[in-house]
Protein backbone atom coordinates (compact mmCIF):
# COMPACT_ATOMS: atom_id res chain seq x y z
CA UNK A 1 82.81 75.73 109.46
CA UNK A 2 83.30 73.18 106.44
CA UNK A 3 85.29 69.94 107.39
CA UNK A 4 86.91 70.01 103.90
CA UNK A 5 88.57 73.13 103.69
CA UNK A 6 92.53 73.16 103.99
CA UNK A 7 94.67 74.21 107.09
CA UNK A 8 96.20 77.17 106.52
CA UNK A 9 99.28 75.13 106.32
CA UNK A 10 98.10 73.17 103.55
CA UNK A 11 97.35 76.04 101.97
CA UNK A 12 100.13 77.74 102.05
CA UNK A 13 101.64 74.91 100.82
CA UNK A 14 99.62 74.64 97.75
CA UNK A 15 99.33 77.93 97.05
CA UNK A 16 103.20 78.31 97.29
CA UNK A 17 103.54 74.85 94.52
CA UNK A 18 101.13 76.72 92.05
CA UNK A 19 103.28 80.13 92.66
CA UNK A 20 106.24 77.82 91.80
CA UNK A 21 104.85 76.34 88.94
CA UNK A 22 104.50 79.74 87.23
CA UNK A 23 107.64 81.05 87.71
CA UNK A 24 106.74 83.43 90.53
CA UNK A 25 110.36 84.55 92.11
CA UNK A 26 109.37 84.30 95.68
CA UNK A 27 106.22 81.82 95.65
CA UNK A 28 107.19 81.21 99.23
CA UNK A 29 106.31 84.80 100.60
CA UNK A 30 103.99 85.84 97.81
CA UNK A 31 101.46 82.73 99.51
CA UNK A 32 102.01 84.19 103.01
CA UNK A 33 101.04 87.35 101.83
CA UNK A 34 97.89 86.86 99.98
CA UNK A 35 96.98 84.37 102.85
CA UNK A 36 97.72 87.77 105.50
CA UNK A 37 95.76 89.58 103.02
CA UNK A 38 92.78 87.34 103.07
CA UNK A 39 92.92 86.35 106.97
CA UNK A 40 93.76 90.00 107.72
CA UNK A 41 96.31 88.90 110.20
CA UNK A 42 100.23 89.57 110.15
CA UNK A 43 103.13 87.05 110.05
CA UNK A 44 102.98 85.95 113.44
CA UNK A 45 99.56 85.27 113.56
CA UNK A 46 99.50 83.35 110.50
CA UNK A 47 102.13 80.71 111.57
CA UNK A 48 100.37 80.40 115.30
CA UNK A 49 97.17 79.33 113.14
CA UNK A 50 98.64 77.00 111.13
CA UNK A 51 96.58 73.80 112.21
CA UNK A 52 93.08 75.66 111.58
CA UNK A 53 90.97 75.28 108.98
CA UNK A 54 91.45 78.08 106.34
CA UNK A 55 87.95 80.21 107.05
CA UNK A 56 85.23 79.19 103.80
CA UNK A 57 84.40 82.78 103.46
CA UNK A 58 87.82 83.41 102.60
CA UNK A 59 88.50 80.45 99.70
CA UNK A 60 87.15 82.56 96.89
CA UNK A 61 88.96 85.65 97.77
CA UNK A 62 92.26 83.51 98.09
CA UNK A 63 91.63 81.95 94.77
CA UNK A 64 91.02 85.20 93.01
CA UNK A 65 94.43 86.69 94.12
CA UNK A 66 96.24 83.49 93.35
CA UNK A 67 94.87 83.32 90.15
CA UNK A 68 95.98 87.00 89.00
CA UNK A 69 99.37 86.18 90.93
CA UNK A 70 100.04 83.12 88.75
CA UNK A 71 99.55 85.08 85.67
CA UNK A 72 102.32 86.81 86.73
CA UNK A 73 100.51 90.40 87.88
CA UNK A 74 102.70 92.12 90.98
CA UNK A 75 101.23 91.53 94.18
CA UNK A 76 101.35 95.88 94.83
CA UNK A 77 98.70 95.68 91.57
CA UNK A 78 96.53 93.20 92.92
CA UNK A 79 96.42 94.60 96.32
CA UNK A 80 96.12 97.40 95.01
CA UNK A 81 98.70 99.79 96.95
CA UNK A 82 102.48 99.56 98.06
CA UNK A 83 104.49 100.92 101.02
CA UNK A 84 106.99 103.38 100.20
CA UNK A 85 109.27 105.04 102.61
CA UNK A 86 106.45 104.10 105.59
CA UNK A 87 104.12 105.46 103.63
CA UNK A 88 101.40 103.69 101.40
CA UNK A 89 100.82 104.84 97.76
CA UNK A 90 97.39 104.02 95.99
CA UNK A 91 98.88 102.18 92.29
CA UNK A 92 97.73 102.87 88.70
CA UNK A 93 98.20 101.32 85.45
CA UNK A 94 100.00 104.66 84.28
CA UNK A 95 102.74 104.23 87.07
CA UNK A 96 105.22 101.94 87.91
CA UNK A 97 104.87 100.66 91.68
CA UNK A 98 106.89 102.14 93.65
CA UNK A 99 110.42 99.74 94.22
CA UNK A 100 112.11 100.05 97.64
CA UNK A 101 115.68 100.50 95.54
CA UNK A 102 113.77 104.19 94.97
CA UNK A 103 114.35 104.59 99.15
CA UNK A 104 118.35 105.39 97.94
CA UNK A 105 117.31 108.63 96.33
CA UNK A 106 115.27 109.47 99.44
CA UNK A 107 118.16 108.67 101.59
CA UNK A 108 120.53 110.76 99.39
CA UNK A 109 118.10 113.86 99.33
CA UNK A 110 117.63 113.53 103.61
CA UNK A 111 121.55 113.64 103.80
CA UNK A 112 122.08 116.96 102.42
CA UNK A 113 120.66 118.21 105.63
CA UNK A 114 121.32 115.29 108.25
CA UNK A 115 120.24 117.91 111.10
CA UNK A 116 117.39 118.55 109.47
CA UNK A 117 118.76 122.34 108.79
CA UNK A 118 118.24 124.75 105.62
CA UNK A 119 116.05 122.10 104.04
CA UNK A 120 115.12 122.60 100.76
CA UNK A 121 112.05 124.64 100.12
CA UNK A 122 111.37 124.55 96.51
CA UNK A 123 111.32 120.75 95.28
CA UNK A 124 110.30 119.36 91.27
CA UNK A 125 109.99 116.04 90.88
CA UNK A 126 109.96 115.58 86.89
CA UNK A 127 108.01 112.43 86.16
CA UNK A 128 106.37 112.02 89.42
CA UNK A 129 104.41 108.98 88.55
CA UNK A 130 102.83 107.46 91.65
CA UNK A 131 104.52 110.69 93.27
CA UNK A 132 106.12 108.56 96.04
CA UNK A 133 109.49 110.39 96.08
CA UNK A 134 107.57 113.67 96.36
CA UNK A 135 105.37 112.93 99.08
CA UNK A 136 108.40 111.39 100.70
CA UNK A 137 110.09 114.14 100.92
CA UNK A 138 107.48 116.69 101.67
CA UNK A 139 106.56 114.16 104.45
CA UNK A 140 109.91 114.61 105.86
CA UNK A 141 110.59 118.54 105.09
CA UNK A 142 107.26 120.34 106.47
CA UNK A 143 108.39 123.39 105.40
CA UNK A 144 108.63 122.40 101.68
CA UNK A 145 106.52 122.22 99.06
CA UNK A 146 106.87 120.92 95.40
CA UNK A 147 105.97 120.60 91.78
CA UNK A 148 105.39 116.97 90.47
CA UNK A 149 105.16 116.77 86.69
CA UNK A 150 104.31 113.45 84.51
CA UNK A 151 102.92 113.32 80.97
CA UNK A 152 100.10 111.29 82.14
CA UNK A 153 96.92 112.90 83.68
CA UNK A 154 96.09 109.57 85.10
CA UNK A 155 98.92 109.62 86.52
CA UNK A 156 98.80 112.61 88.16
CA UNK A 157 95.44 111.81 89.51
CA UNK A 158 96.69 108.80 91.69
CA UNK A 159 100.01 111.41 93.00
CA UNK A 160 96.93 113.42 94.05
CA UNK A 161 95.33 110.63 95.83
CA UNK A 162 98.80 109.77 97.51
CA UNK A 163 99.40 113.22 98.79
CA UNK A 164 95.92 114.04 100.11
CA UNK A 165 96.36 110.56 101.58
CA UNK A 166 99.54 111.25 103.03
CA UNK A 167 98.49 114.65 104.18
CA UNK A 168 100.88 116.80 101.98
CA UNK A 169 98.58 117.93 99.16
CA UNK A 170 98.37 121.36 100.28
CA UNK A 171 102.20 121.65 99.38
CA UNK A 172 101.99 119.91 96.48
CA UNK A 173 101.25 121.34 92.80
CA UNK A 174 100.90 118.51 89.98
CA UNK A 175 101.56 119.69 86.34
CA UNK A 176 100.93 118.29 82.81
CA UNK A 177 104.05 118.37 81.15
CA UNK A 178 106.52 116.41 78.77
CA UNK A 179 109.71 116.59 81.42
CA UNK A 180 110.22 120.26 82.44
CA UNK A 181 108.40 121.99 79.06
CA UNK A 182 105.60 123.37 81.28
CA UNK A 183 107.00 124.21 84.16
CA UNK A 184 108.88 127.83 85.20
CA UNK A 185 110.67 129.28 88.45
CA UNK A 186 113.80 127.70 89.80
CA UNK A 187 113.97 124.64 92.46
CA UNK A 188 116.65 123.93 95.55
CA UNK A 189 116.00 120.19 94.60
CA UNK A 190 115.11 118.53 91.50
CA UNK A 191 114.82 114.70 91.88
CA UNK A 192 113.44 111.73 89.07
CA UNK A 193 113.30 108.56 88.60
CA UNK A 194 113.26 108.74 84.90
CA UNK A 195 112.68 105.70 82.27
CA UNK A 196 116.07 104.35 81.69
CA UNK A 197 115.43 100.79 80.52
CA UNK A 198 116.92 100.32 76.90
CA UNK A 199 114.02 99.61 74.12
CA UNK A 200 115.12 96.56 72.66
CA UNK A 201 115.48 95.08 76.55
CA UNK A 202 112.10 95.51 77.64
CA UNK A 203 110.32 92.69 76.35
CA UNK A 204 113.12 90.51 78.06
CA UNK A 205 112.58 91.55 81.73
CA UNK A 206 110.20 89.66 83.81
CA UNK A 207 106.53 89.57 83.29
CA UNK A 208 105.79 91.45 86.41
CA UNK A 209 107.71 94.56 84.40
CA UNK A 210 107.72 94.13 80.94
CA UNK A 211 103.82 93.33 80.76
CA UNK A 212 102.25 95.05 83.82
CA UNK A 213 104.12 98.31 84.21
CA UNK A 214 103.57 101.41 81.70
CA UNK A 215 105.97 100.60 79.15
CA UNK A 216 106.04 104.86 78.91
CA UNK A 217 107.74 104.44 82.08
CA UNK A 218 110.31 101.88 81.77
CA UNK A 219 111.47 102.98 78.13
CA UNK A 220 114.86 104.92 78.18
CA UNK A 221 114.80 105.14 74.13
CA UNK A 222 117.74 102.96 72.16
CA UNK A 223 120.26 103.56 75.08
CA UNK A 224 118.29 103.94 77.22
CA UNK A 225 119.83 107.31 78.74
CA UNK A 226 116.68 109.87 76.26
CA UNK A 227 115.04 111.25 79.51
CA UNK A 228 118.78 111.86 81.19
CA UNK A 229 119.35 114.28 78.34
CA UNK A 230 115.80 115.99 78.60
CA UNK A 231 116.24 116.70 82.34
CA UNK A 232 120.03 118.01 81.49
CA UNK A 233 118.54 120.31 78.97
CA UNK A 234 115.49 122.09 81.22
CA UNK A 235 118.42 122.31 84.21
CA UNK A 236 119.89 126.08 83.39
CA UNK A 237 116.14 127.30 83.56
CA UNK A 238 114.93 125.34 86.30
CA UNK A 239 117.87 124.72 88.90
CA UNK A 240 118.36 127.22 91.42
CA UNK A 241 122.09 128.50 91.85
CA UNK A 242 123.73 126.14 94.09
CA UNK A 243 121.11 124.04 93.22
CA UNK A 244 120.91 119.86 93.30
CA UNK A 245 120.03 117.27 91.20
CA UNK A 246 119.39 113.52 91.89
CA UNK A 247 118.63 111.22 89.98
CA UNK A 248 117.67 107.60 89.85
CA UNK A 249 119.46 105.03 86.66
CA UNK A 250 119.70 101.86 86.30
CA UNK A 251 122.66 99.06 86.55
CA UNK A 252 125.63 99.81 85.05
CA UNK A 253 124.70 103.83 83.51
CA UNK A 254 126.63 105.26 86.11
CA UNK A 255 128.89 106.57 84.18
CA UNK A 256 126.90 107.49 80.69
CA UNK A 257 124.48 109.47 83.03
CA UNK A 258 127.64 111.39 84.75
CA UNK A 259 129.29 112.32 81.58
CA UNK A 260 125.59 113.23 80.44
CA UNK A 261 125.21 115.80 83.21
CA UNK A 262 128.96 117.03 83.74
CA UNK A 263 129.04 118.28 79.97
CA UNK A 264 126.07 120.11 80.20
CA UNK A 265 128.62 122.64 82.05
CA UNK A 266 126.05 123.38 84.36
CA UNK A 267 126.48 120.78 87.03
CA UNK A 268 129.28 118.43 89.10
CA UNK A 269 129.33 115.27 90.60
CA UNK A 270 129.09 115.60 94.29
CA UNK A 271 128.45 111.60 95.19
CA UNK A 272 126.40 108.23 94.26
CA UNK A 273 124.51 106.29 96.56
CA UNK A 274 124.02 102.29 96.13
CA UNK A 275 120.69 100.49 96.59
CA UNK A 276 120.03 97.55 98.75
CA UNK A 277 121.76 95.27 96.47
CA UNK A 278 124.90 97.30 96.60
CA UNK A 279 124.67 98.63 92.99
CA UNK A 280 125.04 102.82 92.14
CA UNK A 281 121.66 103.54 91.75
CA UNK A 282 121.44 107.11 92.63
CA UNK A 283 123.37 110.38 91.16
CA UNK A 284 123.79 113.72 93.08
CA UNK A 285 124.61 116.72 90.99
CA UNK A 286 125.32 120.00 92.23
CA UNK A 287 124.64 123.75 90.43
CA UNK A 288 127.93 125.24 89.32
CA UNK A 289 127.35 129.05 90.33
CA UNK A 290 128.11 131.19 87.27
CA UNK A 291 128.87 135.19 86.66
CA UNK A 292 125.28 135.48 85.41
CA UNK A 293 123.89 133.98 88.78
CA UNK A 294 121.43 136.73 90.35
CA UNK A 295 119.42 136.54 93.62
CA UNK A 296 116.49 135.47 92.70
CA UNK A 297 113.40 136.75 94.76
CA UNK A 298 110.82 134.95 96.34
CA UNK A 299 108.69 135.47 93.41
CA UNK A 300 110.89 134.75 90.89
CA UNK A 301 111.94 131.28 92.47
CA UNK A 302 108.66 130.27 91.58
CA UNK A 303 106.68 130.68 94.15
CA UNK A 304 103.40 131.01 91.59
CA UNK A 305 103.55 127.31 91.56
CA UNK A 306 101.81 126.67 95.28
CA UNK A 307 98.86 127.76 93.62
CA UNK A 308 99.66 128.50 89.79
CA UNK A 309 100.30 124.88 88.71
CA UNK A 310 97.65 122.93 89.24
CA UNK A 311 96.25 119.71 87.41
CA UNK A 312 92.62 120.58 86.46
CA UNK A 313 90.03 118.29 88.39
C-alpha cells in the first residue's frame, strides 16, 4: 500500500474544504458519504478507520465523485439511486430525485386506513416521475394496484425499473399522458407531486435544482399553481365517489391550492400534513358524493388498466 496516500481522516478533511469551497450545503456529510461510497463501509466503520491510509485503488474513484460533487451535481445523481420510503429508486435525468419531504404524502395516504383496513384498491399517480410515491404505496397496500402517468417516456422507463425492482410491477400500469388526458376509469386514491415552482424563480434556487433536475418538473407556470388546475379539471372523470385526493405544493400555496380544489365543487378539505421542517406540504381532498353518483362496477372503475395501460417496451 502507497506511503503517500492520505488517512481517511485527512481525507475527509480535504475533501470536506473543497465541498466548502463550492458552496456545497452540507460538505461535512456529503465527504463521509462519497468516502462510504468508495470504502463500501457505513458510518461506524469509517470513523473506527480513521488513522489508515485511504486504500490507492480507491483515490481515483474518490476524485471522480468529488469532482462532479463540487460542480454542484446531487449526490442521489452521482450515485446514481436514492432511498425513498426504505426503498431505493434507480434516478434519471427526466425525474426529479426523490426528496424525503415527499414521505408526508405517503404518511397522509397510510393514515386513511391506520389498521390497515378497506385500503384503497384503485390508485393514479399523475406525474409519476421516478414513481416513488407509487411503488410506496403499492409496497405497503398488496392488494392495490395503480396507474402512474408522466409525459416523459424516459421517465416512465426508470418507474418501470423501480417497480420491477421493488417487486410491484405486476400491479403497476405506466401511461403516456399530459396529466390525466389518457387515462379512463375512476380511482379510490389519486396522489401527485406536481411542478409547483413559479417560472421566474427557478433559475434562483440552488444549483443542485435549478441546473440538474428536469426543469419540466419543477415548473409550476407564472404562479406556479398550472398543474393544480389540470389535476382539478380531470377529477369529475377520474375520482371515484367518495374518492381522495392528495397532493404535494410547495411553501406557502397552501391556501391558492385549497381554494383551487374547493371551487372545483367537486371536492373538500379534509386535512394538511407538514413535512419534516414543519411546513404544510401535503393537501387531502375528499369526493363530494353527488345525485348523479352511480355504483360503478368492477369494470367500469377501471379495471382495464391492470393490463390495458401499458407503456410500450
Amino acid at each position: 500500500m502507497p506511503h503517500n496516500t492520505p488517512t481517511v481522516r485527512a481525507a475527509l478533511a480535504s475533501i470536506t474544504a473543497r465541498l466548502r469551497d463550492a458552496g456545497v450545503a452540507n460538505p461535512g456529510l456529503d465527504a463521509r458519504l462519497i468516502l462510504e461510497r468508495a470504502l463500501r463501509c457505513d458510518t461506524a466503520r469509517l470513523i473506527a478507520s480513521g488513522n489508515e491510509r485511504l486504500p490507492g485503488r480507491v483515490g481515483d474513484e474518490v476524485e471522480a465523485m468529488v469532482q462532479q460533487r463540487a460542480a454542484r451535481i446531487p449526490l442521489a445523481r452521482i450515485f446514481g439511486k436514492k432511498e425513498f420510503w426504505g426503498l431505493d429508486f434507480a434516478l434519471s435525468s427526466d425525474a426529479l430525485v426523490p426528496r424525503p419531504d415527499s414521505e408526508t404524502l405517503i404518511e397522509a395516504a397510510l393514515a386513511l386506513c391506520p389498521d390497515q383496513g378497506a385500503t384503497p384498491t384503485r390508485i393514479l399517480d399523475l406525474g409519476t416521475g421516478s414513481g416513488c410515491l407509487l411503488v410506496a404505496l403499492l409496497k405497503e397496500w398488496p392488494d392495490a394496484w395503480g396507474v402512474g402517468v408522466d409525459r416523459s417516456v424516459n421517465a416512465l422507463s426508470i418507474a418501470r425499473q423501480n417497480a420491477e425492482t421493488n417487486g410491484v410491477a405486476g400491479r403497476l400500469a405506466l401511461v403516456v399522458s399530459d396529466w390525466g388526458d389518457a387515462v379512463s376509469g375512476a380511482f379510490d386514491l389519486i396522489v401527485s407531486n406536481p411542478p409547483y415552482i413559479m417560472s421566474h424563480d427557478i433559475d434562483g434556487l440552488e444549483a443542485e435544482v435549478a441546473v440538474h433536475e428536469p426543469r419540466a418538473a419543477l415548473d409550476g407556470g407564472p404562479d406556479g399553481l398550472e398543474a393544480f388546475r389540470r389535476i382539478v379539471a380531470a377529477l369529475p372523470r377520474l375520482l371515484s365517489p367518495s374518492g381522495e385526493v392528495m397532493v404535494e405544493f410547495g411553501a406557502g400555496q397552501e391556501e391558492a391550492v385549497r381554494r383551487i380544489f374547493e371551487q372545483s365543487g367537486d371536492v373538500v378539505r379534509k386535512s394538511h400534513y407538514r413535512d419534516l421542517s414543519g411546513h404544510p406540504r401535503c393537501a387531502r381532498f375528499r369526493r363530494i358524493p353527488c345525485a348523479h353518483d352511480v355504483h360503478f362496477s368492477e369494470k367500469k372503475l377501471g379495471m382495464a388498466g391492470r393490463s390495458g395501460y401499458r407503456l410500450a417496451n
